[in-house]
C-alpha atoms as a PDB file:
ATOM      1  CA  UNK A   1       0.933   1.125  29.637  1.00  0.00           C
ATOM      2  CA  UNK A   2       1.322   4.454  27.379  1.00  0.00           C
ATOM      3  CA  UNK A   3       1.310   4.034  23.481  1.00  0.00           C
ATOM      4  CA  UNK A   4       4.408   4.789  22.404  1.00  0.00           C
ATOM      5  CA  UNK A   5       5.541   5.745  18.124  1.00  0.00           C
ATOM      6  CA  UNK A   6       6.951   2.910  17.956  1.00  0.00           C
ATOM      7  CA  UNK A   7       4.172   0.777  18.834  1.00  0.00           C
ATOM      8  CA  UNK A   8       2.292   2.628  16.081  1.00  0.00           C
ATOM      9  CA  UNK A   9       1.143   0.453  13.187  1.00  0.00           C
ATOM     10  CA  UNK A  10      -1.019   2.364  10.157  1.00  0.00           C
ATOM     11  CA  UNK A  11      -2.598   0.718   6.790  1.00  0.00           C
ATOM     12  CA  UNK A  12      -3.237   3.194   3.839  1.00  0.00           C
ATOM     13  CA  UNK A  13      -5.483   1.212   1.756  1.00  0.00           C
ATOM     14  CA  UNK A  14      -4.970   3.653  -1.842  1.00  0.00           C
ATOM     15  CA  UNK A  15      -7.440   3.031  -4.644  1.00  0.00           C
ATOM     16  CA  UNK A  16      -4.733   2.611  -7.492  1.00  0.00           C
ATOM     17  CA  UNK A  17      -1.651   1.071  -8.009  1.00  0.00           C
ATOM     18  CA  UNK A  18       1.070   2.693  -6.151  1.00  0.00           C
ATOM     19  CA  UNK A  19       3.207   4.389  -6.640  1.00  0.00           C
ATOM     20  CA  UNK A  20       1.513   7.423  -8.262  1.00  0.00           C
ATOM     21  CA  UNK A  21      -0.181  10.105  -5.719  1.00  0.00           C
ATOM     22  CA  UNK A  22       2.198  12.749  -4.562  1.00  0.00           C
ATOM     23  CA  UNK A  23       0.454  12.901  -1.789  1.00  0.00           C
ATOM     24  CA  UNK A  24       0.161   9.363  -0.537  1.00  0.00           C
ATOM     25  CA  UNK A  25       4.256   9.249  -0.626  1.00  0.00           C
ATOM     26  CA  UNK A  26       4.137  12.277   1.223  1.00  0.00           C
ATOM     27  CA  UNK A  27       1.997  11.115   3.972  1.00  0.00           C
ATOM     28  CA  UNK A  28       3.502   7.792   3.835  1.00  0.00           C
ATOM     29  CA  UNK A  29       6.573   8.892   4.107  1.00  0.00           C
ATOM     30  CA  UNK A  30       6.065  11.449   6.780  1.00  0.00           C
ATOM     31  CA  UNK A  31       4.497   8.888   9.122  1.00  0.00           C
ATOM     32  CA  UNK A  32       7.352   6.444   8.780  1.00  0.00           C
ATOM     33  CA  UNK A  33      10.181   8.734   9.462  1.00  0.00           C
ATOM     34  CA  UNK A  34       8.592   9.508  12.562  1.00  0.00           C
ATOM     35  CA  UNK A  35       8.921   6.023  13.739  1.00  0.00           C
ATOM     36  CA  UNK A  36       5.545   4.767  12.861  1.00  0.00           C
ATOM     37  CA  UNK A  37       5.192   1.668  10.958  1.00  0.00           C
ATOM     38  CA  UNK A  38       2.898   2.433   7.488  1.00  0.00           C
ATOM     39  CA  UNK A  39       1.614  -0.654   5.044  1.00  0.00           C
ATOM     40  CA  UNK A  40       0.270   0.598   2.079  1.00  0.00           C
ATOM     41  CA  UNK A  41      -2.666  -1.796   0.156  1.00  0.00           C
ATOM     42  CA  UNK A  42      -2.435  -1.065  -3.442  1.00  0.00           C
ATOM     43  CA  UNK A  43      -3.918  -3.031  -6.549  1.00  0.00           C
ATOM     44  CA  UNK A  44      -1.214  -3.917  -9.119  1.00  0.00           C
ATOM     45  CA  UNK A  45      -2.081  -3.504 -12.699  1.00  0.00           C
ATOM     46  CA  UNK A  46       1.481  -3.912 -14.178  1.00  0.00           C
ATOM     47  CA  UNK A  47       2.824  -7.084 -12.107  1.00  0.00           C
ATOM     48  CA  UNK A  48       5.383  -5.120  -9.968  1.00  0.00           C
ATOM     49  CA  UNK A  49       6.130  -7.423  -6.709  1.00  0.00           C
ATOM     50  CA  UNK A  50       3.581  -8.122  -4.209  1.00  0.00           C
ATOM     51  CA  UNK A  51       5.468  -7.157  -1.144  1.00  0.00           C
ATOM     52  CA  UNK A  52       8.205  -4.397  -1.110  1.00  0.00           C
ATOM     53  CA  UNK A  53       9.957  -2.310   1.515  1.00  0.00           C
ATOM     54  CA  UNK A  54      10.322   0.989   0.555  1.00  0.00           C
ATOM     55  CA  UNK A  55      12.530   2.469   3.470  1.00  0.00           C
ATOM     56  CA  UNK A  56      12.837   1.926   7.058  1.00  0.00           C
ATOM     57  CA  UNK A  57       9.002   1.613   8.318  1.00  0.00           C
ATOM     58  CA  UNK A  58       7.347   1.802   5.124  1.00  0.00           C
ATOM     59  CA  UNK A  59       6.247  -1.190   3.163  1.00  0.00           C
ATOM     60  CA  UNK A  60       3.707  -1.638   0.151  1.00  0.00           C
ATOM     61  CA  UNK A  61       1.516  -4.739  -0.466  1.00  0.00           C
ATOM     62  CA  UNK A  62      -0.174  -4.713  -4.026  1.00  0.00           C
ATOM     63  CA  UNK A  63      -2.626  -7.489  -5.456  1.00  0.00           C
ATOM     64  CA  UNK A  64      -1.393 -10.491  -6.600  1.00  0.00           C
ATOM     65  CA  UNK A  65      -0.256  -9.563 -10.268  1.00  0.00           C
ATOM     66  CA  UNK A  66       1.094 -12.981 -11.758  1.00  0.00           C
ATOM     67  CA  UNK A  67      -2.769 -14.200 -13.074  1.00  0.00           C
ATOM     68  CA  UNK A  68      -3.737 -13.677 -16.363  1.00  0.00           C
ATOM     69  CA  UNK A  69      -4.478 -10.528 -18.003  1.00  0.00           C
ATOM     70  CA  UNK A  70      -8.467 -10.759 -17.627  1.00  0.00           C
ATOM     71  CA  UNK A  71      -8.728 -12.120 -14.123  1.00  0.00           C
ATOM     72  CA  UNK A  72      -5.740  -9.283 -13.134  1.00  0.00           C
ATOM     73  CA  UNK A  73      -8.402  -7.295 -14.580  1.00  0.00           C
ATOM     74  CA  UNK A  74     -11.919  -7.908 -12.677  1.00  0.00           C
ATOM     75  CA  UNK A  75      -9.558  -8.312  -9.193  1.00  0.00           C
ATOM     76  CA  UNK A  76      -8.492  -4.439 -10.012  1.00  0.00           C
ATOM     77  CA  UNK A  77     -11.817  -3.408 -10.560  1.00  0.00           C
ATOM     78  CA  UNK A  78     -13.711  -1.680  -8.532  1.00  0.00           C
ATOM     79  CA  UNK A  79     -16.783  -2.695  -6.856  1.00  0.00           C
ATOM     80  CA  UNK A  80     -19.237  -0.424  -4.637  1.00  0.00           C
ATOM     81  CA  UNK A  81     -17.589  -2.895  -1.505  1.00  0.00           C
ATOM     82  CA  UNK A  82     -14.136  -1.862  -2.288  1.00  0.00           C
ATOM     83  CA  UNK A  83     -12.259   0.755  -1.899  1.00  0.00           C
END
């Protein structure tokens, strides 16, 4: 059975809290206007939601941002095993 776009599913895992890159809402955005389906894994250092749907095809999921200031903290940090 051929792969069609639609069928296409990508994660962008980004390294900070999104949105901020230029060109992560470029590529983003580029992939999900051409049908494909684009989660982006962000941390979340000022408790914006957890899920949100940006447009049609493009949805972010950020860390859980409702803990407390110092455990928010050491969850957004990085580590050698995480990106």
């Amino acid at each position: 059975m051929p792969l069609k776009e639609r069928d296409l599913k990508v994660c962008y895992i980004y390294q900070d809290q999104y949105p901020w890159d230029v060109r992560v809402e470029k590529i983003t955005h580029t992939l999900a206007k051409e049908g494909i389906e684009v989660h982006i894994i962000s941390r979340n250092r000022d408790c914006l939601p957890i899920r949100e749907k940006l447009s049609h095809n493009l949805y972010v999921h950020r860390l859980p941002g409702n803990v407390n200031k110092y455990i928010r903290n050491i969850i957004n940090s990085p580590a050698f095993f995480s990106p």
